[in-house]
Structure formats: structure tokens, C-alpha cells
PDB file of N, CA and C in Angstrom:
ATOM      1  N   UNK A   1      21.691  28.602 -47.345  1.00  0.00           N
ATOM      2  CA  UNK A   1      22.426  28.941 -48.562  1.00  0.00           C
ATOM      3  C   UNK A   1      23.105  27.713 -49.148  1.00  0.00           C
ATOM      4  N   UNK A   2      24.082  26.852 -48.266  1.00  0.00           N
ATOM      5  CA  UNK A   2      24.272  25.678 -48.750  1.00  0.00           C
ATOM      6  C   UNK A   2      23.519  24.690 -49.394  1.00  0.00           C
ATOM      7  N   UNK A   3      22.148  24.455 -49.198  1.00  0.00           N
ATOM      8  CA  UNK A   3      21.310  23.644 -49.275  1.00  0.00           C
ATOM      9  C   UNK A   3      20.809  24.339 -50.620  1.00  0.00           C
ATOM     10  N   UNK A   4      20.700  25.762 -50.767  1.00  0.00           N
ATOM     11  CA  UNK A   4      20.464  25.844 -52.097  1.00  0.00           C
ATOM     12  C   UNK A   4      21.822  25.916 -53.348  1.00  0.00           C
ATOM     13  N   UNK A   5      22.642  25.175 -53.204  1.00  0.00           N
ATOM     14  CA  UNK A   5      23.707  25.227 -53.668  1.00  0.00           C
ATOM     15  C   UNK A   5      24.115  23.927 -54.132  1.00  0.00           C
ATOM     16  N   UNK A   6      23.691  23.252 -53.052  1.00  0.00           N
ATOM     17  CA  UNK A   6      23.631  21.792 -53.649  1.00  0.00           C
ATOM     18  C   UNK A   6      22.411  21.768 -54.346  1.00  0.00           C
ATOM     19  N   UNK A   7      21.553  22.298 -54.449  1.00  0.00           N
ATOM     20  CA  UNK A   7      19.884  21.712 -55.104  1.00  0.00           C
ATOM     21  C   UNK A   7      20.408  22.736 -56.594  1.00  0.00           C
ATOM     22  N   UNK A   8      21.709  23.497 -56.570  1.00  0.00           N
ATOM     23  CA  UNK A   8      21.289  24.192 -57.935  1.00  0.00           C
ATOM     24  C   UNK A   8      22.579  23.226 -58.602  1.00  0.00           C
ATOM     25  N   UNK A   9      23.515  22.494 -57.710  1.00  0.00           N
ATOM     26  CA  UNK A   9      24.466  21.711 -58.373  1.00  0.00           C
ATOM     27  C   UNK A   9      23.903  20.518 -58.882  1.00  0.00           C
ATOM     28  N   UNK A  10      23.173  19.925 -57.884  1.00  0.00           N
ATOM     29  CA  UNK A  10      22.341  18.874 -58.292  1.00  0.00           C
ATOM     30  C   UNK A  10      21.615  18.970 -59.836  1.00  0.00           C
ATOM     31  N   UNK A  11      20.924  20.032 -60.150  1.00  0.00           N
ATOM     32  CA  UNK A  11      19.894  20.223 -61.219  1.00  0.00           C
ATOM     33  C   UNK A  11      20.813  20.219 -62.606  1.00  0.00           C
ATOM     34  N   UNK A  12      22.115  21.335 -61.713  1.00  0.00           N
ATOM     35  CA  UNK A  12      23.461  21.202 -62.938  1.00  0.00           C
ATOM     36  C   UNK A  12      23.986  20.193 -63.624  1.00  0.00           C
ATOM     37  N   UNK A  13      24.211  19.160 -62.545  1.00  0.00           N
ATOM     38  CA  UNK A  13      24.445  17.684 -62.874  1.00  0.00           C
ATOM     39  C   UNK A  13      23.654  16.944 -63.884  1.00  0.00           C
ATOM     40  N   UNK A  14      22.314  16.606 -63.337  1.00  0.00           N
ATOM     41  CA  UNK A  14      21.069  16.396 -64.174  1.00  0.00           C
ATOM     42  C   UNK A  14      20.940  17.173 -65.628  1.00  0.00           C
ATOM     43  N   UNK A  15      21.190  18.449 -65.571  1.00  0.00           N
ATOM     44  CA  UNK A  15      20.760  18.662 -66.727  1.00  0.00           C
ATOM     45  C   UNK A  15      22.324  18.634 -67.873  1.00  0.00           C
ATOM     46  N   UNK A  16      23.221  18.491 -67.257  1.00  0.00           N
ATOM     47  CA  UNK A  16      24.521  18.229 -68.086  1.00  0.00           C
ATOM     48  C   UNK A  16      24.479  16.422 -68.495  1.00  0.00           C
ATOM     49  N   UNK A  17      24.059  15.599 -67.744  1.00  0.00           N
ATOM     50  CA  UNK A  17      23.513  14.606 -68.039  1.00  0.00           C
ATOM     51  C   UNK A  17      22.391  13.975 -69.260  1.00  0.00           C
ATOM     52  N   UNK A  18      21.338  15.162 -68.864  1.00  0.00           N
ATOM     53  CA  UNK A  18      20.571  14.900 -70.452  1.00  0.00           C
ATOM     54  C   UNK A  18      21.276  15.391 -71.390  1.00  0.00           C
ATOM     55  N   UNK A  19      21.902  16.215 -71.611  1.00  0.00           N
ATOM     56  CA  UNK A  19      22.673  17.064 -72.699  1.00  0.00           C
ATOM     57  C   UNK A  19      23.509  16.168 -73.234  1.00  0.00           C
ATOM     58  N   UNK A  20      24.317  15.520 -72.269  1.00  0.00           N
ATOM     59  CA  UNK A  20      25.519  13.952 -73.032  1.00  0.00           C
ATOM     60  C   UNK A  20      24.176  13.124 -73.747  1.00  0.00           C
ATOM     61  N   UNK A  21      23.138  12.806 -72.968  1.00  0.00           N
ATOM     62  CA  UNK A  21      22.428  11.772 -73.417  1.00  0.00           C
ATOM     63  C   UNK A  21      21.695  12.064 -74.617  1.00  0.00           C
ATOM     64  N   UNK A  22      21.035  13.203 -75.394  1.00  0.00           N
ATOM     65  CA  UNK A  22      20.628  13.548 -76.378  1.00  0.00           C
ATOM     66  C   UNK A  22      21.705  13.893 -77.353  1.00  0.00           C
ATOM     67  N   UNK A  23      22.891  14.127 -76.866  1.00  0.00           N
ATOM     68  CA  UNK A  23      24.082  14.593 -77.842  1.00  0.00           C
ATOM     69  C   UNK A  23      24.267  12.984 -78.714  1.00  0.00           C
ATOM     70  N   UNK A  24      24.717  12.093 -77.307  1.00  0.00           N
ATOM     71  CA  UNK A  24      24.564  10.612 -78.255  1.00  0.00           C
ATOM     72  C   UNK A  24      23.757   9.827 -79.019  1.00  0.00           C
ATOM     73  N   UNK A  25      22.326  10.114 -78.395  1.00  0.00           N
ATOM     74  CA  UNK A  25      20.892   9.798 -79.146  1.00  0.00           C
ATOM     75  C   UNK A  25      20.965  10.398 -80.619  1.00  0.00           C
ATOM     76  N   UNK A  26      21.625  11.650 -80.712  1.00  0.00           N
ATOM     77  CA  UNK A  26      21.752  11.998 -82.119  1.00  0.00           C
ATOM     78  C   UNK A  26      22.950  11.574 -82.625  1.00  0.00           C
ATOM     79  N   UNK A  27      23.874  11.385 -82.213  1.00  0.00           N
ATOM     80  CA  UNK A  27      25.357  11.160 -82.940  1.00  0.00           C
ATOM     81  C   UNK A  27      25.022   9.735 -83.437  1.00  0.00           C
ATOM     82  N   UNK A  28      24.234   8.855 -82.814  1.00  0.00           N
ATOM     83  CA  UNK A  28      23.404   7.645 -83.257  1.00  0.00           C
ATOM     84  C   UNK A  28      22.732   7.579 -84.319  1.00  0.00           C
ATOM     85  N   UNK A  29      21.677   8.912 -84.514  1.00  0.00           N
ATOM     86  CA  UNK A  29      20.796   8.859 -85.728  1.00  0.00           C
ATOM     87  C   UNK A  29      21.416   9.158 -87.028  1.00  0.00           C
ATOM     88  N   UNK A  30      22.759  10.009 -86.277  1.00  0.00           N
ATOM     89  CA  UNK A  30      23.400  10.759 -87.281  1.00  0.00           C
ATOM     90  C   UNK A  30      24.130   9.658 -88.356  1.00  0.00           C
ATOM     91  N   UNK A  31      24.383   8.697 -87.443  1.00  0.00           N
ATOM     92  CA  UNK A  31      25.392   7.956 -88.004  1.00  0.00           C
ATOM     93  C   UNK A  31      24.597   6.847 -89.115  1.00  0.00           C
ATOM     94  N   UNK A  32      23.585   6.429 -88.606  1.00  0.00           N
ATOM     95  CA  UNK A  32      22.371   5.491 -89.242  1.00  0.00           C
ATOM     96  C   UNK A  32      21.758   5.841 -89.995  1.00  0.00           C
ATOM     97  N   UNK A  33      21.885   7.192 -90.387  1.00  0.00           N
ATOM     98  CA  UNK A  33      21.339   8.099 -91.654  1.00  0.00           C
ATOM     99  C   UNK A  33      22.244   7.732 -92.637  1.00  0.00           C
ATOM    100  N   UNK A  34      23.734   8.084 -91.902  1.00  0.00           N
ATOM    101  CA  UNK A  34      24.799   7.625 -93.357  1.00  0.00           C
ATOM    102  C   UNK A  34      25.349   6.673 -93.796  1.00  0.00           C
ATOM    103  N   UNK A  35      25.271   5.774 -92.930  1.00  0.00           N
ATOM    104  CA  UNK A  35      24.855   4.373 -93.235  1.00  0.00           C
ATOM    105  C   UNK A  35      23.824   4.284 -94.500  1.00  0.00           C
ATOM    106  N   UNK A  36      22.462   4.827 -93.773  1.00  0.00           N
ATOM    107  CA  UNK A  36      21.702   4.437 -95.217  1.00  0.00           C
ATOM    108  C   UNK A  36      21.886   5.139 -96.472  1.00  0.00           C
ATOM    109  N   UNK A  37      22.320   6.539 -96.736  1.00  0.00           N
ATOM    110  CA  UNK A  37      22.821   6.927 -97.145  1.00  0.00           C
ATOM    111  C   UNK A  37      23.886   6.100 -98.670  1.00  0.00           C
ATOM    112  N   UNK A  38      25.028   5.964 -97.626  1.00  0.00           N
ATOM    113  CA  UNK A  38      25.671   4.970 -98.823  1.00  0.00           C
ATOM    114  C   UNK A  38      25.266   3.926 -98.943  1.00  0.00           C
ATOM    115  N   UNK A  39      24.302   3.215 -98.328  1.00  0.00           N
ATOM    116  CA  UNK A  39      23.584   1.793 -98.519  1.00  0.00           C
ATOM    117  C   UNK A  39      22.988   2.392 -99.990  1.00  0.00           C
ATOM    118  N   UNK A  40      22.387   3.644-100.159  1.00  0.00           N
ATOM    119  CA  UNK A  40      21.149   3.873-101.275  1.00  0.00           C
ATOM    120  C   UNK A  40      22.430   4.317-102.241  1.00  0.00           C
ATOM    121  N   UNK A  41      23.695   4.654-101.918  1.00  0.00           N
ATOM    122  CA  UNK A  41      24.661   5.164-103.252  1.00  0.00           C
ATOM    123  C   UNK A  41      25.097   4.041-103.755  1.00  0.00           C
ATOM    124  N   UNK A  42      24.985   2.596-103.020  1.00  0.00           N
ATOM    125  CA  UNK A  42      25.455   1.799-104.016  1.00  0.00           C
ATOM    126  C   UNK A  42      24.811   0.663-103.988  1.00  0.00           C
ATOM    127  N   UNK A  43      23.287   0.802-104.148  1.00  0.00           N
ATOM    128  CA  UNK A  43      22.614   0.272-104.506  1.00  0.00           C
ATOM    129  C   UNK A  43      22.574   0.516-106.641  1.00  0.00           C
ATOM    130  N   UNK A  44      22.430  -0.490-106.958  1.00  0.00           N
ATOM    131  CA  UNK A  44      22.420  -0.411-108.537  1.00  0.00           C
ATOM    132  C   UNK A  44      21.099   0.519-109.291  1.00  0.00           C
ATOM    133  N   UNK A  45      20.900   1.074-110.098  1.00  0.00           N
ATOM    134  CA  UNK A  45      19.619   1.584-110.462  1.00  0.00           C
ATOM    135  C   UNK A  45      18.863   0.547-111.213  1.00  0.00           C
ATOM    136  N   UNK A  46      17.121   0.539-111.169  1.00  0.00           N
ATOM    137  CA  UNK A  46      17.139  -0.619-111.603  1.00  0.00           C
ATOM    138  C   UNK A  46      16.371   0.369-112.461  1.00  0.00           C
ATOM    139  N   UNK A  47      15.966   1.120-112.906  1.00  0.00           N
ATOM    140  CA  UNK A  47      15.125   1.515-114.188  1.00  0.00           C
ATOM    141  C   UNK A  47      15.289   1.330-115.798  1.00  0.00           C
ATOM    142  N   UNK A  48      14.541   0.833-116.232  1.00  0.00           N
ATOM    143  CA  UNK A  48      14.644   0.579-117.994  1.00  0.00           C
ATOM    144  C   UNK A  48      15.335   1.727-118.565  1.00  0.00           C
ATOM    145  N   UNK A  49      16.652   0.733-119.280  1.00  0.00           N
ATOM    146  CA  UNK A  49      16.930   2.044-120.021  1.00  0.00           C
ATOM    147  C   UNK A  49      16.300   2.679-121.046  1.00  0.00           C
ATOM    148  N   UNK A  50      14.676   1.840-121.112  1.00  0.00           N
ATOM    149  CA  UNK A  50      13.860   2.650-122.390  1.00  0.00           C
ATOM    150  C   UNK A  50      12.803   3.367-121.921  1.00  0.00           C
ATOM    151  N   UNK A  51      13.049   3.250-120.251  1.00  0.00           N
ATOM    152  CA  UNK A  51      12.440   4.557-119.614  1.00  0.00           C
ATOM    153  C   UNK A  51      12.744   5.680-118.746  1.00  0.00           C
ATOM    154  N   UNK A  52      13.429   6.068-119.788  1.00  0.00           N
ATOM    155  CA  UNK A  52      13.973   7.688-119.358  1.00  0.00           C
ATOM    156  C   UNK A  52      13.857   8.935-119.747  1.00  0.00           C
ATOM    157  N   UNK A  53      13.916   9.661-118.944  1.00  0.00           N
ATOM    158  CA  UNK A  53      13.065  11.138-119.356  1.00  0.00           C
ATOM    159  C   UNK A  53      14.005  12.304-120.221  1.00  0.00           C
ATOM    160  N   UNK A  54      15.125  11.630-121.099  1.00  0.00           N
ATOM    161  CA  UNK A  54      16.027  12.325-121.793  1.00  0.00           C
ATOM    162  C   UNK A  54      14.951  12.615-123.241  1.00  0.00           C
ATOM    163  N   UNK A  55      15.266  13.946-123.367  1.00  0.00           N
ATOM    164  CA  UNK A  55      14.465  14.376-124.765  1.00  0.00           C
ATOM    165  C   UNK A  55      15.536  14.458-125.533  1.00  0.00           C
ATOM    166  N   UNK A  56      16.313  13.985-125.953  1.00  0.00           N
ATOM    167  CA  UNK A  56      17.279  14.010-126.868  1.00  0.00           C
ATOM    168  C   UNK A  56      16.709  13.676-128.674  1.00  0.00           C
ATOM    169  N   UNK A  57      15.728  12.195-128.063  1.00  0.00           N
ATOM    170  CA  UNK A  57      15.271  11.483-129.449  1.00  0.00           C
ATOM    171  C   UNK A  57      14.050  12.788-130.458  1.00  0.00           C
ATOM    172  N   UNK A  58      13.900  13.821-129.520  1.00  0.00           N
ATOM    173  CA  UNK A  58      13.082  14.756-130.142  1.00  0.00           C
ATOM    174  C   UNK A  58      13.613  15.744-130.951  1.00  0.00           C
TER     175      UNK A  58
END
């Protein structure tokens, strides 16, 4: 009984282990998304202002 007690603590361990490790793998992506994110909000627009899709002149 002991022996299966440690083999189900053991697995507990392990798998609370991947769980931190994918939690940070994403809190990583998460963060490098919004990074680019405001990298692309303040980036300048570079399109002609005589090419735009406003129908106003019609």
C-alpha cells in the first residue's frame, strides 16, 4: 500500500510540475504576443493618402 502511495505521489509531483511548466511556456507567449502587439500600434501607417477606400468623393 505504501509503495503505491508513493508511485501515486510521485506521478502527483510530475504532473504538478508540467502544469507550472506549460503555465509559464504560455505566460511567455502571452507576453510576446503583446509585445508585438503594441510594436504593430505604434508602428506609423505607411499607405498613400490617395489610396483609400473612403467613398466620400462619390
Amino acid at each position: 500500500m505504501s509503495a503505491q502511495i508513493a508511485q501515486l505521489t510521485s506521478a502527483l509531483v510530475e504532473s504538478e510540475w508540467r502544469r507550472v511548466a506549460e503555465q509559464q511556456s504560455m505566460s511567455a507567449t502571452v507576453q510576446k504576443i503583446k509585445e508585438q502587439v503594441l510594436n504593430l500600434a505604434r508602428r506609423p501607417t505607411t499607405s498613400d493618402p490617395e489610396d483609400t477606400d473612403d467613398d466620400s468623393e462619390e
